[in-house]
C-alpha atoms as a PDB file:
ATOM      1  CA  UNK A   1       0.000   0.000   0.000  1.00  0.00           C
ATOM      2  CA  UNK A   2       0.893   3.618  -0.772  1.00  0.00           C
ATOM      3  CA  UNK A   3       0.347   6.487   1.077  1.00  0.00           C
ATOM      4  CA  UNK A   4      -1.739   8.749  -0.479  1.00  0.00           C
ATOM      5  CA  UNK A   5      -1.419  12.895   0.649  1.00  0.00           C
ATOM      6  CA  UNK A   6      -3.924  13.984  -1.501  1.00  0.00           C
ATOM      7  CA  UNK A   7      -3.771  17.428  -3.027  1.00  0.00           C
ATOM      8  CA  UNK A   8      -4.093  20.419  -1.899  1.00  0.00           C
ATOM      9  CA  UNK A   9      -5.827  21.166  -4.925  1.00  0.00           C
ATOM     10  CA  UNK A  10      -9.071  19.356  -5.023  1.00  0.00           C
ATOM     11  CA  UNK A  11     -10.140  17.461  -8.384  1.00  0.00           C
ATOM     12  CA  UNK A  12     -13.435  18.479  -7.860  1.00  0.00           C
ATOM     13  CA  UNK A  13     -12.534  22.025  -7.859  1.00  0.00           C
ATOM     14  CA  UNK A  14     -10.703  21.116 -11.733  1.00  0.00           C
ATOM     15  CA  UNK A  15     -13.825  19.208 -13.107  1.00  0.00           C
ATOM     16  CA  UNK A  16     -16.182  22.028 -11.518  1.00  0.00           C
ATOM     17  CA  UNK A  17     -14.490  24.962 -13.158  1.00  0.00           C
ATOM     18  CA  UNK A  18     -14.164  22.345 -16.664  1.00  0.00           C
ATOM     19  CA  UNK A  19     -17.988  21.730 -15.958  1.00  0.00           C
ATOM     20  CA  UNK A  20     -18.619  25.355 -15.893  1.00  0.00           C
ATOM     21  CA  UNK A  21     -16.144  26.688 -18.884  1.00  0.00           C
ATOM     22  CA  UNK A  22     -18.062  24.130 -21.157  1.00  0.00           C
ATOM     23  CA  UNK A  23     -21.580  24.964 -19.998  1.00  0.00           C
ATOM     24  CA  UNK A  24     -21.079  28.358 -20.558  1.00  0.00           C
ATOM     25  CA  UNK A  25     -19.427  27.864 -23.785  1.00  0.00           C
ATOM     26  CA  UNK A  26     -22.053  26.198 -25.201  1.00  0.00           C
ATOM     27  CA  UNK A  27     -24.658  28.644 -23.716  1.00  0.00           C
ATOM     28  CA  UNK A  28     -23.200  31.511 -25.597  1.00  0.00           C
ATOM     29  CA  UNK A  29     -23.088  29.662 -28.447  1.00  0.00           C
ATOM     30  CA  UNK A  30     -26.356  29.249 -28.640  1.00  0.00           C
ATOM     31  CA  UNK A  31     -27.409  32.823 -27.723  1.00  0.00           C
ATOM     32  CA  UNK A  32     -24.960  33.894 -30.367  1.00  0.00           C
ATOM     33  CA  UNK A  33     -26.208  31.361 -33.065  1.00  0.00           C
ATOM     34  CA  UNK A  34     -30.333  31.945 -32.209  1.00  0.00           C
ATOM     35  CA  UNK A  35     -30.288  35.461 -30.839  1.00  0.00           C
ATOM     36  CA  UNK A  36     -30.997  38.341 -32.571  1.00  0.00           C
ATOM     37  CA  UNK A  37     -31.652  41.299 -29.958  1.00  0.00           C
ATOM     38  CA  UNK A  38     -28.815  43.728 -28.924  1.00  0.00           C
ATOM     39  CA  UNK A  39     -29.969  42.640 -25.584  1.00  0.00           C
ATOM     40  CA  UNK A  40     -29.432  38.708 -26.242  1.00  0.00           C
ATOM     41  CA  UNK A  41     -26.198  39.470 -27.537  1.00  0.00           C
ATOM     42  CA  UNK A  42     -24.415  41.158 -25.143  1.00  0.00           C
ATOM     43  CA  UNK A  43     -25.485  38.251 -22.636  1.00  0.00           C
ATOM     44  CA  UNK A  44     -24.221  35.628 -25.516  1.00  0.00           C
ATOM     45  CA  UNK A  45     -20.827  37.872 -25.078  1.00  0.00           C
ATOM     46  CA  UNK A  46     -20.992  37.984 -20.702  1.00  0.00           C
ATOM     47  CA  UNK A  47     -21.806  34.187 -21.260  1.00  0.00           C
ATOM     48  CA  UNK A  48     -18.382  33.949 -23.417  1.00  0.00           C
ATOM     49  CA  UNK A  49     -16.589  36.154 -20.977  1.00  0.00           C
ATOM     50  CA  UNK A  50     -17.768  33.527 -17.997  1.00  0.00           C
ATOM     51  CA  UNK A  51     -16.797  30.401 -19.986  1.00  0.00           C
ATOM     52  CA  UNK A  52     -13.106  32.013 -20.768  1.00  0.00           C
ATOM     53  CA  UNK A  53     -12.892  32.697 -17.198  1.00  0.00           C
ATOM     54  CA  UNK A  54     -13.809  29.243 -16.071  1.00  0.00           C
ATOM     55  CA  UNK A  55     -11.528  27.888 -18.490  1.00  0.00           C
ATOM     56  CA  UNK A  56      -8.797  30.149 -17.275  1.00  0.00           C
ATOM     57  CA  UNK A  57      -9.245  28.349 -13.746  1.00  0.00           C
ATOM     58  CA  UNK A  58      -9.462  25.099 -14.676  1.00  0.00           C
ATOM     59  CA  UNK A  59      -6.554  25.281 -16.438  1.00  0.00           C
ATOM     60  CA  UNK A  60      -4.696  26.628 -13.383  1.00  0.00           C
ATOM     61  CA  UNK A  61      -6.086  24.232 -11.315  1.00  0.00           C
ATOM     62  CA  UNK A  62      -4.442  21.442 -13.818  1.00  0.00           C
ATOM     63  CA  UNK A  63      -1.239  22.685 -13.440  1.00  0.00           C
ATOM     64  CA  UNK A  64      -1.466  23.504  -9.767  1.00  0.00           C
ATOM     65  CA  UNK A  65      -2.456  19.765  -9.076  1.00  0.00           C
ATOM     66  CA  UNK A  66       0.572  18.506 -11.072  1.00  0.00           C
ATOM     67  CA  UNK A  67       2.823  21.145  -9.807  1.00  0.00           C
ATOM     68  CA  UNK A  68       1.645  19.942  -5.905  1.00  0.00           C
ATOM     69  CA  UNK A  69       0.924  16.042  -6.831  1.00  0.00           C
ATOM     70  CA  UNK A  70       3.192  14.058  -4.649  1.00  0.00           C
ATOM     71  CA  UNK A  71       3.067  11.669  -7.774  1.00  0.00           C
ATOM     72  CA  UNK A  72       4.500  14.499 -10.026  1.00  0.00           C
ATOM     73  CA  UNK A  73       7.290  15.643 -11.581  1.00  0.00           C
ATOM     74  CA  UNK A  74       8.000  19.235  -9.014  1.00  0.00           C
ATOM     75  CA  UNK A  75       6.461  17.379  -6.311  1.00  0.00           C
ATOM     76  CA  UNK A  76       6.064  21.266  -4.147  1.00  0.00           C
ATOM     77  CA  UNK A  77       3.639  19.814  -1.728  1.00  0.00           C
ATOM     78  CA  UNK A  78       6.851  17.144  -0.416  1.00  0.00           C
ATOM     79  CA  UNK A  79       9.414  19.307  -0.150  1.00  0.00           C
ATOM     80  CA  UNK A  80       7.414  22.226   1.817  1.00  0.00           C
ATOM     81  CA  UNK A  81       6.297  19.409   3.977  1.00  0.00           C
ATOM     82  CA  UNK A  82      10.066  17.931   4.618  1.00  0.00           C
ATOM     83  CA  UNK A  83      11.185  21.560   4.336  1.00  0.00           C
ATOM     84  CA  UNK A  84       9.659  22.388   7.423  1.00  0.00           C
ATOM     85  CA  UNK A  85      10.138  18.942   8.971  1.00  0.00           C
ATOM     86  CA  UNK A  86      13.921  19.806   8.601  1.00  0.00           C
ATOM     87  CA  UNK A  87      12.837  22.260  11.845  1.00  0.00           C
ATOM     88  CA  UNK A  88      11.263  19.795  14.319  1.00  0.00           C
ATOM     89  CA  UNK A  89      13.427  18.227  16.825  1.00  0.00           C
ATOM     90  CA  UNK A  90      12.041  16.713  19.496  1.00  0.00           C
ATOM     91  CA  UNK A  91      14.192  15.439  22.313  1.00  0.00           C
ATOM     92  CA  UNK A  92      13.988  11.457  22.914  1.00  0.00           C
ATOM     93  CA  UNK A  93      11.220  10.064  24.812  1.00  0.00           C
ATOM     94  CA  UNK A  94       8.996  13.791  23.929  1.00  0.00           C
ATOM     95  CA  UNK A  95       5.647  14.785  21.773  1.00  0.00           C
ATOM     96  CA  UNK A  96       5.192  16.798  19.216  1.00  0.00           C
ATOM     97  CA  UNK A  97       1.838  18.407  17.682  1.00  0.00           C
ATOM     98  CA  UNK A  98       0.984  19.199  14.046  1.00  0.00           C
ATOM     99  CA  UNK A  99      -1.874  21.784  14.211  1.00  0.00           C
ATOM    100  CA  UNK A 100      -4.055  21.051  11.060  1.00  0.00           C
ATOM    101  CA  UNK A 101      -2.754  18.021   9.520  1.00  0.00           C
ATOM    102  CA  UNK A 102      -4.857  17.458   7.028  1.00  0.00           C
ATOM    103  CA  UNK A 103      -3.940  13.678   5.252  1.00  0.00           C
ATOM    104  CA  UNK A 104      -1.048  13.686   7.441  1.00  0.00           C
ATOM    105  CA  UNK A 105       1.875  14.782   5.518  1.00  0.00           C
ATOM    106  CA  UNK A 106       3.776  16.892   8.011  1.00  0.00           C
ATOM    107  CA  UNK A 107       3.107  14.443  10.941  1.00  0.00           C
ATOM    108  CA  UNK A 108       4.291  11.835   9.514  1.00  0.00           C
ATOM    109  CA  UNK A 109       7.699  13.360   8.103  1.00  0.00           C
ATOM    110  CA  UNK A 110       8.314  15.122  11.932  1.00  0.00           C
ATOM    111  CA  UNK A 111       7.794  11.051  13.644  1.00  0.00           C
ATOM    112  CA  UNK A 112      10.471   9.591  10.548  1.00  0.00           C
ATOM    113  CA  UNK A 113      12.978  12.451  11.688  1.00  0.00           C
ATOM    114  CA  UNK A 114      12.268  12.233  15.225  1.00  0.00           C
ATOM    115  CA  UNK A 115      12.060   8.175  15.511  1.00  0.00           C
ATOM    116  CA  UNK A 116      12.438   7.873  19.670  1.00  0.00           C
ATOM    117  CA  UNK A 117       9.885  11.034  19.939  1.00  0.00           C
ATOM    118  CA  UNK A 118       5.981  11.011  19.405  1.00  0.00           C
ATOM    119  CA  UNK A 119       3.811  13.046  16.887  1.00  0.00           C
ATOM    120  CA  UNK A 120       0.705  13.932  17.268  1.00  0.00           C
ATOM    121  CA  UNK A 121      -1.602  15.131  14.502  1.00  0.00           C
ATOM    122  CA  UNK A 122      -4.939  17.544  14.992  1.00  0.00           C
ATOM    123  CA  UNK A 123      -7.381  18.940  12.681  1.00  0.00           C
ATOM    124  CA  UNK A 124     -11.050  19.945  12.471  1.00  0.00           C
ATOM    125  CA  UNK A 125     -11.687  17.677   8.723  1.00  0.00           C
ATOM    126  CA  UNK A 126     -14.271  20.011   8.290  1.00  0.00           C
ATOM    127  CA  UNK A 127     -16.299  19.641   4.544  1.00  0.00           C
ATOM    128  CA  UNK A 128     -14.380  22.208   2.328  1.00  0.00           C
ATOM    129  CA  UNK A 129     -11.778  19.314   2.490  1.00  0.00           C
ATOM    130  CA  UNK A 130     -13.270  15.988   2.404  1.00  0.00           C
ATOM    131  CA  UNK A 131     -10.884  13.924   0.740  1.00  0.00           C
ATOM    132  CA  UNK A 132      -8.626  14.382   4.212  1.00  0.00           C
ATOM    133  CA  UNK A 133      -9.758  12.650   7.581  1.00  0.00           C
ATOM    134  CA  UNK A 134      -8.602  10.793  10.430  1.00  0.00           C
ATOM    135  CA  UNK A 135      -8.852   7.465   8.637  1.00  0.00           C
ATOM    136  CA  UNK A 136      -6.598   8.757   6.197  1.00  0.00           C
ATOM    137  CA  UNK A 137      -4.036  10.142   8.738  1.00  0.00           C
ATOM    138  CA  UNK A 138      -4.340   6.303  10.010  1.00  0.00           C
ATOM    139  CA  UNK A 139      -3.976   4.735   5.931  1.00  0.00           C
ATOM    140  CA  UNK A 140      -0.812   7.259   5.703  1.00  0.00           C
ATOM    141  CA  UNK A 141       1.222   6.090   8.349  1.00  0.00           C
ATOM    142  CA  UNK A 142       0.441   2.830   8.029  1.00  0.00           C
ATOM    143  CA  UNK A 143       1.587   2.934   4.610  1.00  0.00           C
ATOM    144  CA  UNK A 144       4.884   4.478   5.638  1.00  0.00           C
ATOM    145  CA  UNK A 145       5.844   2.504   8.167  1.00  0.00           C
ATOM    146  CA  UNK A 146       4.969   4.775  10.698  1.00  0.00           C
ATOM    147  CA  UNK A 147       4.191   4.070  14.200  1.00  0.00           C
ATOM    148  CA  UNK A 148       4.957   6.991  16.963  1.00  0.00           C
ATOM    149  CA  UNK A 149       2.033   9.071  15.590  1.00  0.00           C
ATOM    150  CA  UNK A 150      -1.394   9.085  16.517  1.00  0.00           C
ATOM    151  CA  UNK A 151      -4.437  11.389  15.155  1.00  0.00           C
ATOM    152  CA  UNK A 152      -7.642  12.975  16.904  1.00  0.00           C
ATOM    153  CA  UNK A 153      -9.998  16.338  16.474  1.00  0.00           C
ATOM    154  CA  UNK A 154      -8.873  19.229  17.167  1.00  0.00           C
ATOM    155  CA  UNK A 155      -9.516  22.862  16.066  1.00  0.00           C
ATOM    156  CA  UNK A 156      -7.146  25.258  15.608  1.00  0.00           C
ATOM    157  CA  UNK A 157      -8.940  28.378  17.449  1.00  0.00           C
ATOM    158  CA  UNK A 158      -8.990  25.961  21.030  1.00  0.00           C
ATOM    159  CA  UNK A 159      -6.610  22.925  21.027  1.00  0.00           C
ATOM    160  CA  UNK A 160      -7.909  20.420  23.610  1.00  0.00           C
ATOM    161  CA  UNK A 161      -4.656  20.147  25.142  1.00  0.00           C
ATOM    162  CA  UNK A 162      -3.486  21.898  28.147  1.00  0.00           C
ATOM    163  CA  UNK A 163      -0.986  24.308  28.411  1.00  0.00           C
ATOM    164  CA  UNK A 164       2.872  23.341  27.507  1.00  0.00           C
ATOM    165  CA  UNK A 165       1.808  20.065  26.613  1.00  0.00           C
ATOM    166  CA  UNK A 166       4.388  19.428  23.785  1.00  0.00           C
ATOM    167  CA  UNK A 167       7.543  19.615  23.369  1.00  0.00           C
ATOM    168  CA  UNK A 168       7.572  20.686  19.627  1.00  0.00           C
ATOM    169  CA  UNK A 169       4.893  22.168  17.554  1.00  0.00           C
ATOM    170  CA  UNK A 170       4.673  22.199  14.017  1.00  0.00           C
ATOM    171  CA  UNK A 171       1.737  23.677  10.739  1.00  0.00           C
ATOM    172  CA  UNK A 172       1.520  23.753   7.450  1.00  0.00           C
ATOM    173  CA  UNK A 173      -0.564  26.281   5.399  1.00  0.00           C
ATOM    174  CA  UNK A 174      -3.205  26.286   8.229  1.00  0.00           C
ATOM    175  CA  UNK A 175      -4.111  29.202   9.581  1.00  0.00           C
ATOM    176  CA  UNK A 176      -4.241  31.658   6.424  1.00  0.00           C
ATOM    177  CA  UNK A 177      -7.446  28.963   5.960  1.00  0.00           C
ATOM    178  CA  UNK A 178      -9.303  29.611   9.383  1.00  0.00           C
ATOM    179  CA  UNK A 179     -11.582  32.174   8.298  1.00  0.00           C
ATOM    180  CA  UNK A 180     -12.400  35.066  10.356  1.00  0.00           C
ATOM    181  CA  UNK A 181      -9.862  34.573  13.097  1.00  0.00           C
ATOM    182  CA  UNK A 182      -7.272  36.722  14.094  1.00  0.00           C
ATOM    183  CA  UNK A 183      -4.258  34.880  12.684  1.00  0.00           C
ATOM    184  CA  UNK A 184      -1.607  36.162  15.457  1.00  0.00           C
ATOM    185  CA  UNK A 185      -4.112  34.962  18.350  1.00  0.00           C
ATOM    186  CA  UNK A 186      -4.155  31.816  16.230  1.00  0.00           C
ATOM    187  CA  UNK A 187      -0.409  31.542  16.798  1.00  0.00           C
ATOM    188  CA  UNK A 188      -0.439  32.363  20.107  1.00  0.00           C
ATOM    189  CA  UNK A 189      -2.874  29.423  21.119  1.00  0.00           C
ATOM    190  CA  UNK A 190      -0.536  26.958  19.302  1.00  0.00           C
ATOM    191  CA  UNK A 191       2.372  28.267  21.568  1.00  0.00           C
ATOM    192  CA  UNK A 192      -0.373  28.148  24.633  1.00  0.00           C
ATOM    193  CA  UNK A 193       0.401  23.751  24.300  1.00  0.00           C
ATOM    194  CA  UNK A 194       4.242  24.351  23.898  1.00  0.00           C
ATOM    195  CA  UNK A 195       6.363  23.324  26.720  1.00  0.00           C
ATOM    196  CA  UNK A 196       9.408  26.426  27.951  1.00  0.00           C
ATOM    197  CA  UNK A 197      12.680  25.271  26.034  1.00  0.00           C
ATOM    198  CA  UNK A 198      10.512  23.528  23.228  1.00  0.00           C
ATOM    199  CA  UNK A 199      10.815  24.257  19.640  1.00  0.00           C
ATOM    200  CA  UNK A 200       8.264  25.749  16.922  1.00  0.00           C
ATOM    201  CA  UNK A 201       7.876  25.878  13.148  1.00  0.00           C
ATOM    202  CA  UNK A 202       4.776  27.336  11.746  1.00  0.00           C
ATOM    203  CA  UNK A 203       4.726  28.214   8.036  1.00  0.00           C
ATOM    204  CA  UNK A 204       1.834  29.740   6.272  1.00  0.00           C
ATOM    205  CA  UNK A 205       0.971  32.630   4.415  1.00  0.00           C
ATOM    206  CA  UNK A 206       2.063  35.378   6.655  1.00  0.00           C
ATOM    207  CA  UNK A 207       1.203  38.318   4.539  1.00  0.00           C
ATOM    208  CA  UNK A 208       1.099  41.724   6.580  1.00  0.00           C
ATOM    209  CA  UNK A 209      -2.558  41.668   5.348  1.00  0.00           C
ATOM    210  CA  UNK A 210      -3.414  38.509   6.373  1.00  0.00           C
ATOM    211  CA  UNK A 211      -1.266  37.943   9.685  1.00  0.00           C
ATOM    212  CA  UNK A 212      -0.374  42.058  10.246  1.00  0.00           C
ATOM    213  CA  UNK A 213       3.031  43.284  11.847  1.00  0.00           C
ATOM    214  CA  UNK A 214       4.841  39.663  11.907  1.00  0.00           C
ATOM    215  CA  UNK A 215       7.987  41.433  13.115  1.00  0.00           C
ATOM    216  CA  UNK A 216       5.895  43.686  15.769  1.00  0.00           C
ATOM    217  CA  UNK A 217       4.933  39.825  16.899  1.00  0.00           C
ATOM    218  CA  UNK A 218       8.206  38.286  16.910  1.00  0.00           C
ATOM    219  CA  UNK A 219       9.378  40.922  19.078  1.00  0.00           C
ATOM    220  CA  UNK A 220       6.467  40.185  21.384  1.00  0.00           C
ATOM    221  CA  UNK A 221       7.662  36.939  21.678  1.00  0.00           C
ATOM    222  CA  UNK A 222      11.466  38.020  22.894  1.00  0.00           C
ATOM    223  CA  UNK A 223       9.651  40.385  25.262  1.00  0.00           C
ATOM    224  CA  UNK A 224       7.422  37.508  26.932  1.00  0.00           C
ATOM    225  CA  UNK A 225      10.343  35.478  27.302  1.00  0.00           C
ATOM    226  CA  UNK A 226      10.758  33.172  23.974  1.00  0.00           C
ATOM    227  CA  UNK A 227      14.859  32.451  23.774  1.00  0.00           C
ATOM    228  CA  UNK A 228      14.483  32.321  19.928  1.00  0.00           C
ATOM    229  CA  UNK A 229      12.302  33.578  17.034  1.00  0.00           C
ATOM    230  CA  UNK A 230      12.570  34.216  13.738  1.00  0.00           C
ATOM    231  CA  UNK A 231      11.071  34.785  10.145  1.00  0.00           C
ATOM    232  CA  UNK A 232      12.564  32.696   7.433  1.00  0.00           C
ATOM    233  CA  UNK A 233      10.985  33.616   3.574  1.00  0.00           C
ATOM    234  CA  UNK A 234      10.300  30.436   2.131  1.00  0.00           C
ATOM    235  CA  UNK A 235       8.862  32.081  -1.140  1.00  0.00           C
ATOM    236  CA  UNK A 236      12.569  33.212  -2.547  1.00  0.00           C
ATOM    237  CA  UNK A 237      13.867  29.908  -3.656  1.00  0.00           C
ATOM    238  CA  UNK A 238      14.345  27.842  -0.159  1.00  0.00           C
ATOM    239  CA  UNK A 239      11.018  26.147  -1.041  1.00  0.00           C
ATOM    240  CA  UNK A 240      10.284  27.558  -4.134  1.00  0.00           C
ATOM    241  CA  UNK A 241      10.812  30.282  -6.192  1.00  0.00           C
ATOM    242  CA  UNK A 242       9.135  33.474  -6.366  1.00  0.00           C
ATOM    243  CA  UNK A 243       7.332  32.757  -9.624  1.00  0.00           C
ATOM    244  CA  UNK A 244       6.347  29.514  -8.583  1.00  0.00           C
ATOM    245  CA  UNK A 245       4.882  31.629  -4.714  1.00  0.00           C
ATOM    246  CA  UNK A 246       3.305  34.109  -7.587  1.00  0.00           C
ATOM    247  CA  UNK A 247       2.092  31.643  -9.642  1.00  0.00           C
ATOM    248  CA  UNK A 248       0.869  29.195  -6.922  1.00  0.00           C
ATOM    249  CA  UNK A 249      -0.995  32.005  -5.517  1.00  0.00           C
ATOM    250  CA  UNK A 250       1.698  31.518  -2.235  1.00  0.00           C
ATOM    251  CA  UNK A 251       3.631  35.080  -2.244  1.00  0.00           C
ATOM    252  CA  UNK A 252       4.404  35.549   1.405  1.00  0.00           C
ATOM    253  CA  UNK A 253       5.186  32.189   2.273  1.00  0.00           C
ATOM    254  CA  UNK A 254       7.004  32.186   5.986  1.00  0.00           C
ATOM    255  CA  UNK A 255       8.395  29.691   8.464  1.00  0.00           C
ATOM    256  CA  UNK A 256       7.972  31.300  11.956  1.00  0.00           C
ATOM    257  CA  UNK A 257      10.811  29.112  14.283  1.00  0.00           C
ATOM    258  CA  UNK A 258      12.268  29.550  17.673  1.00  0.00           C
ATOM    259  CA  UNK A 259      12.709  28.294  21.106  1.00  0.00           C
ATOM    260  CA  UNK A 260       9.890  29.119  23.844  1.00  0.00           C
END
């Protein structure tokens, strides 16, 4: 058996936008071909401007899916998810948490670097990503090999862990996803679970319009005590380059590390 990650681009989003370019196609064909009315053809031409549009995406959403596929040739999705790996160490005997882990991915890589530590792997599954669930997780690591990780519920807003429960914690493109929540206070309950001396490495999005004043933050962090923090751009060729963070719609891509 072979683990499967999924991807983070979801087929059905390709065949809906496909769907909807060739629906719309043949809809302004048809009010071009049978229409007459200066009325009946500007809609035949909004109908043609929708179907180019839908095309536009689906064709984007073809090459994101091959450009993320695990199975492909770039394979972007694996080396984010080892790229940030690289960061988690987790002393022998410890436990570390991925916040949002989704099919997996990043839990599994942290327990194969950190083989005498535990990994533990949250996330809400909610429906905007069905194809990733607990049983999945489970399928994953089985696949791999993988055996100090384990998988529950858990949303990102309030872990159900107490605090400086782990020695390590750990996301992937997370957080620019919870809608409607203050991204910094987002960070701030994953380092809530974080044991003093433990490690962190948190990448996401972190534009100034999505997460605000990152640096103001980080120096928040040295004030409250944290021995170590830092901003590292992933977006300028560690993890990929910054046509591929354009392209990929993932400009402002940032690993937040450091020692609580």
């Amino acid at each position: 058996m072979k683990a499967d990650y999924k991807n983070w681009v979801p087929r059905g989003m390709l065949t809906g936008f496909a769907a909807g370019a060739g629906a719309l196609a043949l809809g302004a064909a048809g009010l071009g071909a049978f229409g007459k009315s200066k009325g009946t053809k500007a809609l035949a031409a909004v109908t043609a401007l929708g179907a180019a549009g839908c095309g536009t995406f689906a064709a984007w959403c073809a090459y994101a899916r091959g450009q993320f596929s695990y199975d492909g040739k770039r394979k972007l999705s694996k080396q984010i998810v080892e790229g940030t790996a690289a960061y988690v160490t987790i002393p022998d005997g410890g436990v570390g948490l991925d916040v949002g882990c989704g099919s997996g991915a990043l839990t599994i890589a942290c327990a194969k670097r950190n083989p005498k530590a535990r990994m533990v792997g949250c996330d809400a599954w909610g429906p905007e990503y069905a194809s990733f669930s607990r049983e999945v997780c489970e399928q994953n690591a089985a696949a791999e090999g993988v055996e100090n990780v384990s998988f529950r519920v858990g949303n990102a807003k309030k872990l159900p862990f107490a605090d400086e429960s782990f020695d390590a914690v750990t996301s992937n493109y997370v957080y620019h996803n919870v809608m409607g929540a203050d991204k910094q206070k987002l960070l701030l309950e994953t380092l809530r679970v974080l044991k003093k001396g433990g490690t962190f490495a948190i990448h996401d999005i972190m534009s100034e319009q999505r997460y605000g004043d990152m640096q103001k933050f980080c120096d928040e962090l040295r004030a409250m005590g944290y021995e170590r923090v830092e901003l590292i751009d992933t977006a300028n060729g560690k993890f990929m380059s910054r046509a591929e963070a354009a392209t990929m719609f993932l400009t402002g891509s940032t690993l937040l590390v450091g020692k609580k």
